[in-house]
C-alpha atoms as a PDB file:
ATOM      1  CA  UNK A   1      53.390  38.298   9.743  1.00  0.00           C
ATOM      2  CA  UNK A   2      56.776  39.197  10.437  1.00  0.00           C
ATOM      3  CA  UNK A   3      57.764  41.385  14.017  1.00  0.00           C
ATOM      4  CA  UNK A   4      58.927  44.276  11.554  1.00  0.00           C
ATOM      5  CA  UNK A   5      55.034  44.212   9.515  1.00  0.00           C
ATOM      6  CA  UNK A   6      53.329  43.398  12.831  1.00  0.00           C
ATOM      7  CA  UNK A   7      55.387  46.753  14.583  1.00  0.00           C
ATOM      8  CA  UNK A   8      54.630  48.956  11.442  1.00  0.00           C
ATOM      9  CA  UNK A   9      50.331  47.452  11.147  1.00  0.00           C
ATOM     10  CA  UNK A  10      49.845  47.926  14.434  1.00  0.00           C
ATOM     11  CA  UNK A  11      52.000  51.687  14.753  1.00  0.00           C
ATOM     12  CA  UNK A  12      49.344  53.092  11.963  1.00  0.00           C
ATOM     13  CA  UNK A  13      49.078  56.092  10.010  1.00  0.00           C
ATOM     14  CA  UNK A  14      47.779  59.897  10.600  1.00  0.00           C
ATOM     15  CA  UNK A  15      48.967  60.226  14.153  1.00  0.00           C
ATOM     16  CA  UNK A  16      47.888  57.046  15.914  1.00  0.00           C
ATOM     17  CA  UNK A  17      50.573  55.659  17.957  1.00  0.00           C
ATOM     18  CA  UNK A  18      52.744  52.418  18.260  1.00  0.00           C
ATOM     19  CA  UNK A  19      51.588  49.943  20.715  1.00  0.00           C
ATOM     20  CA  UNK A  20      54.213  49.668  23.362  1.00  0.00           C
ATOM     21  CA  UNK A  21      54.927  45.906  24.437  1.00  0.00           C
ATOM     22  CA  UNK A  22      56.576  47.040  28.120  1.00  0.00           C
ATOM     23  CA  UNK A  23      54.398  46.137  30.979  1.00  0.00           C
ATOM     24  CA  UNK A  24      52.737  43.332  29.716  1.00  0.00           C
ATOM     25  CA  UNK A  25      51.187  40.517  32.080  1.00  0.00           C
ATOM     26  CA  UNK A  26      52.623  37.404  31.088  1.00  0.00           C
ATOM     27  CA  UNK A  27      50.510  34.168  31.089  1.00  0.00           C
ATOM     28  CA  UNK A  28      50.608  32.385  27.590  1.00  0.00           C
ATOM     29  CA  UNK A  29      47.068  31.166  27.229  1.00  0.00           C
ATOM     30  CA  UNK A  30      45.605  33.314  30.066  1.00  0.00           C
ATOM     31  CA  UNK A  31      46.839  31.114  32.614  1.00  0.00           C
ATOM     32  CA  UNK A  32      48.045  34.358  34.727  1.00  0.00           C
ATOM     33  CA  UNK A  33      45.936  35.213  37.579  1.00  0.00           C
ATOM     34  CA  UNK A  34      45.388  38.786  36.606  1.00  0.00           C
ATOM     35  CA  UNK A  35      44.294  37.508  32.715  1.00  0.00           C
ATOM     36  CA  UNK A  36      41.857  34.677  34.075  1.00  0.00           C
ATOM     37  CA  UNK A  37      40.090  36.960  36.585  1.00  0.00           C
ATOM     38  CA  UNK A  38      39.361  39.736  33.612  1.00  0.00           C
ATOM     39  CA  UNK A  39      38.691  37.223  31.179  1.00  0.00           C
ATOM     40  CA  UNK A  40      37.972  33.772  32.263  1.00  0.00           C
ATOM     41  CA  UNK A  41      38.736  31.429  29.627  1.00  0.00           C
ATOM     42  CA  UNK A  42      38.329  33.637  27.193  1.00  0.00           C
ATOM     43  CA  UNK A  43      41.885  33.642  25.644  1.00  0.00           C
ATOM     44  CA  UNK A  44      41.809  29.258  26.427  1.00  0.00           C
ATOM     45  CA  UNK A  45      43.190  27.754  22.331  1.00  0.00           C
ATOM     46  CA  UNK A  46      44.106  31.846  21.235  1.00  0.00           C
ATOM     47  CA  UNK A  47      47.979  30.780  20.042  1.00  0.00           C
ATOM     48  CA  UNK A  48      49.251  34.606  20.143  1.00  0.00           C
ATOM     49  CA  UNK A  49      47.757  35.603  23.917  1.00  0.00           C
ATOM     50  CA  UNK A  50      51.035  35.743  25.277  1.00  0.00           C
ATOM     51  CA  UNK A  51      48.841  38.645  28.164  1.00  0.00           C
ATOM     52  CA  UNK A  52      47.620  42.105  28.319  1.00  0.00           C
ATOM     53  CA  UNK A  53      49.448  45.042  26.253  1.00  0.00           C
ATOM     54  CA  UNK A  54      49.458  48.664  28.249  1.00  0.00           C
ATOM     55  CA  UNK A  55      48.913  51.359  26.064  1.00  0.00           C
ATOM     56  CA  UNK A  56      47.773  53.355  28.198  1.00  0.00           C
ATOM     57  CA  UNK A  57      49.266  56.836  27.270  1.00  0.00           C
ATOM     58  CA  UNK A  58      47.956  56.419  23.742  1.00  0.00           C
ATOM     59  CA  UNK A  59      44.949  58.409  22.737  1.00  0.00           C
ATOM     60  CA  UNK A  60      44.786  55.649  19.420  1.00  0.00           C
ATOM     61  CA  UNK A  61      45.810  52.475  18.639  1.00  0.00           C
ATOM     62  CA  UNK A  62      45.893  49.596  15.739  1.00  0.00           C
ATOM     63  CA  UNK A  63      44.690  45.903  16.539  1.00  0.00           C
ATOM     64  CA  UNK A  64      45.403  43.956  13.651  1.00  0.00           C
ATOM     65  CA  UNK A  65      42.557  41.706  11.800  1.00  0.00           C
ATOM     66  CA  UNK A  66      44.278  38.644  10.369  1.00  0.00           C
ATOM     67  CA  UNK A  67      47.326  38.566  11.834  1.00  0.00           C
ATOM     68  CA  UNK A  68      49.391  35.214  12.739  1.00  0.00           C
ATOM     69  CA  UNK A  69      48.507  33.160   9.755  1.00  0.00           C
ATOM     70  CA  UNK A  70      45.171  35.087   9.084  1.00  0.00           C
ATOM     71  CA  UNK A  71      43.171  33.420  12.226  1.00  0.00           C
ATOM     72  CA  UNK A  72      44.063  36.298  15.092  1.00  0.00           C
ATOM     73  CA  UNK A  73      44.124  39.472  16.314  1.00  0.00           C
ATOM     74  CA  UNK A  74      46.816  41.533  17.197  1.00  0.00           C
ATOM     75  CA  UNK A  75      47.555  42.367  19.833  1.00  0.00           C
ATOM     76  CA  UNK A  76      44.627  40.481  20.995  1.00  0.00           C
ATOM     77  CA  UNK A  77      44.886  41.853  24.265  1.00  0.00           C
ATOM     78  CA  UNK A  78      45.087  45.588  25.127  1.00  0.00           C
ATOM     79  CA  UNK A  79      44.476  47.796  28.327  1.00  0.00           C
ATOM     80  CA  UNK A  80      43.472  51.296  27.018  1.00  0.00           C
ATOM     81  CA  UNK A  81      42.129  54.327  29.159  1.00  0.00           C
ATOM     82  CA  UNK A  82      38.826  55.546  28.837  1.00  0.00           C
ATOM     83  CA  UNK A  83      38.526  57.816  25.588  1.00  0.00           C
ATOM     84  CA  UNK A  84      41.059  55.964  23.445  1.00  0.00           C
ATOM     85  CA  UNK A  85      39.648  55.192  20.086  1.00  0.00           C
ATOM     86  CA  UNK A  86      40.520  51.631  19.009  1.00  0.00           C
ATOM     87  CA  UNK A  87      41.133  51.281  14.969  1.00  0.00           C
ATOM     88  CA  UNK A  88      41.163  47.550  13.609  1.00  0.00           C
ATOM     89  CA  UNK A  89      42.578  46.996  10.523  1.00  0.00           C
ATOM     90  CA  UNK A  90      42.508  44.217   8.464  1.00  0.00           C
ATOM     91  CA  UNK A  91      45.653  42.643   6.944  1.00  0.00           C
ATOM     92  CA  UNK A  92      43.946  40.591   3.561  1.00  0.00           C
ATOM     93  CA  UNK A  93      45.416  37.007   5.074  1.00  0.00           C
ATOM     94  CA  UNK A  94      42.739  34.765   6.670  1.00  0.00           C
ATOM     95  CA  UNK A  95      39.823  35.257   4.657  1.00  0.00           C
ATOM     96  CA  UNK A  96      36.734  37.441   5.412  1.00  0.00           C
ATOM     97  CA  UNK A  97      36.741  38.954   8.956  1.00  0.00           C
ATOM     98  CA  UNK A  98      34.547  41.046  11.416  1.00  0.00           C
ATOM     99  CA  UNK A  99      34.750  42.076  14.635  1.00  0.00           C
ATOM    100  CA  UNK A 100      32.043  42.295  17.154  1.00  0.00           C
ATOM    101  CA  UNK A 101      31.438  42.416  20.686  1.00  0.00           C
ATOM    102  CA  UNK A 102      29.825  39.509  23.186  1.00  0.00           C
ATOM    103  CA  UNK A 103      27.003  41.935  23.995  1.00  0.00           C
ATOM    104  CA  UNK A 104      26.483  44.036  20.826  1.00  0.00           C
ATOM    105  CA  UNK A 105      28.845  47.237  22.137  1.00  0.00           C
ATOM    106  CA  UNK A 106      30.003  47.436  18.569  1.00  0.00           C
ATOM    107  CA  UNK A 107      30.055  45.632  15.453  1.00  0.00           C
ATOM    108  CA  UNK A 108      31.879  46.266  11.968  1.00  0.00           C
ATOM    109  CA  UNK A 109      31.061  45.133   8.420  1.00  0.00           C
ATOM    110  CA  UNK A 110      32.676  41.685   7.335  1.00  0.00           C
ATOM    111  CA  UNK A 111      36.036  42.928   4.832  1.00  0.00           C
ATOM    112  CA  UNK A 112      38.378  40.693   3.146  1.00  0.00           C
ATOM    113  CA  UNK A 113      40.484  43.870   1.961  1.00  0.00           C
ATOM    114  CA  UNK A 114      43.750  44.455   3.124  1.00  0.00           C
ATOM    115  CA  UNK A 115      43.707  48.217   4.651  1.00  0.00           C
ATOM    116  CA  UNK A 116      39.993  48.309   5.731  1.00  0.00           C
ATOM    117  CA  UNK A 117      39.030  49.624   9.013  1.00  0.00           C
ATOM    118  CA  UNK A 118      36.394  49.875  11.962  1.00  0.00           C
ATOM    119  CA  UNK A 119      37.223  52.096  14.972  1.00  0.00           C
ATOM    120  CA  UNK A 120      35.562  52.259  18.415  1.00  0.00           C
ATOM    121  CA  UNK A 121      35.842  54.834  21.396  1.00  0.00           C
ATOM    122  CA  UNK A 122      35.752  53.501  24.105  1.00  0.00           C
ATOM    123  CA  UNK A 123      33.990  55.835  26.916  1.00  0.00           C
ATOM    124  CA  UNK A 124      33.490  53.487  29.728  1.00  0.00           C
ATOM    125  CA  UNK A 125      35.429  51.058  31.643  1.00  0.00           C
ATOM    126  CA  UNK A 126      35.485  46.976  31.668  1.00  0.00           C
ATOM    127  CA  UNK A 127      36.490  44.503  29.688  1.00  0.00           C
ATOM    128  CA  UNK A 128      35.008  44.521  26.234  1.00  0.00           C
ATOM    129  CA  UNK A 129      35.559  40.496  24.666  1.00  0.00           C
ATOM    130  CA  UNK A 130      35.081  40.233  21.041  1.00  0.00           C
ATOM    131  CA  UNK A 131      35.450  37.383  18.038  1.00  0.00           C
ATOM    132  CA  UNK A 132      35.597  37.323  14.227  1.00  0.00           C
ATOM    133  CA  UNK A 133      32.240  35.864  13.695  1.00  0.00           C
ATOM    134  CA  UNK A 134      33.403  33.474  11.243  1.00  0.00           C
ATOM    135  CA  UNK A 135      36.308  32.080  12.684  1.00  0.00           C
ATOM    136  CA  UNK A 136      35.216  32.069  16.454  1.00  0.00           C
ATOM    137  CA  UNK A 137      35.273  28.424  16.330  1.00  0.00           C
ATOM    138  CA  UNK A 138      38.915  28.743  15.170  1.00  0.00           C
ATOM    139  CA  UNK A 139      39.859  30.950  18.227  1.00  0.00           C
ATOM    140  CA  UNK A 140      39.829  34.337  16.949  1.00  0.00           C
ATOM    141  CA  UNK A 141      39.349  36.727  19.853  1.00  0.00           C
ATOM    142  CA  UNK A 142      40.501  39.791  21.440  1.00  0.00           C
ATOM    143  CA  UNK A 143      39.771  41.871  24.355  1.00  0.00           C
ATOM    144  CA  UNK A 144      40.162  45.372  25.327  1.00  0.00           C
ATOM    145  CA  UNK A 145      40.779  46.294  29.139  1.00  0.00           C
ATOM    146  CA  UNK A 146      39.195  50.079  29.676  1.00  0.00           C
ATOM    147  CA  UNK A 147      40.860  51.360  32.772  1.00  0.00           C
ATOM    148  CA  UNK A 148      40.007  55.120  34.283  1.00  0.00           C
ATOM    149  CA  UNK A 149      42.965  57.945  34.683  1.00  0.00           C
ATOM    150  CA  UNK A 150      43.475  56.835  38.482  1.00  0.00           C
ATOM    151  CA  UNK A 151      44.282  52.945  37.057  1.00  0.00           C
ATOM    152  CA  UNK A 152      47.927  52.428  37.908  1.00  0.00           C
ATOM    153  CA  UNK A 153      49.837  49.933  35.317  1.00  0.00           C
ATOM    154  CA  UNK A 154      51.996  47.122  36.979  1.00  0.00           C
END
């Protein structure tokens, strides 16, 4: 996916914001201190993690589903306040795709169709990990970082 598809995917329709790359941790692979403490290895063999995305004056944002070459997320990485409703939607490159949670927070249907969705509001903080089922093995995962209003970005 080019940069100019990737901006205007993850920017959305009917009012949900862009996702703004500024103040993002660096760390390709999750190598980065801050990255490795909030996810482990979590992001270890994810080609795109380049670190964590702040959007954290967004009230909604767009992850991608079958992004770089169909196998990824992105961003895969996001820091979000508490309240911010997450929408995933899926490109149509990569195959069949889900997303859900390590611990069963949320789950969507499996869609192959470009345009499809699944959203999620996320009302508490942590770090919520999550894989395309079907190509965890392949190293599709994401994370979202849920930070309260008193969180103060880098």
């Amino acid at each position: 996916m080019d940069e100019t598809t990737r901006r205007r995917v993850l920017a959305g329709a009917a009012g949900l914001g862009t996702v703004a790359t500024a103040g993002c941790l660096g760390g390709s692979g999750g190598g980065d201190g801050e990255a490795k403490e909030l996810y482990g290895d979590w992001f270890s063999g994810v080609g795109n993690f380049d670190g964590t995305e702040n959007v954290l004056g967004q009230d909604a944002i767009r992850i991608a589903v079958g992004a770089a070459g169909g196998l990824a997320f992105a961003p895969p990485a996001v820091r979000v306040r508490t309240g911010t409703r997450v929408v995933w939607e899926w490109t149509g490159e990569g195959g069949t795709h889900d997303v859900t949670e390590e611990n069963g927070v949320f789950e969507s249907d499996t869609h192959r169709e470009s345009g499809s969705t699944f959203e999620h509001t996320f009302e508490e903080t942590g770090v919520y990990r999550y894989v395309c089922t079907p190509h965890q093995a392949s190293g599709m995962r994401g994370a979202v970082h849920v930070v309260d209003e008193e969180y103060e970005a880098e």
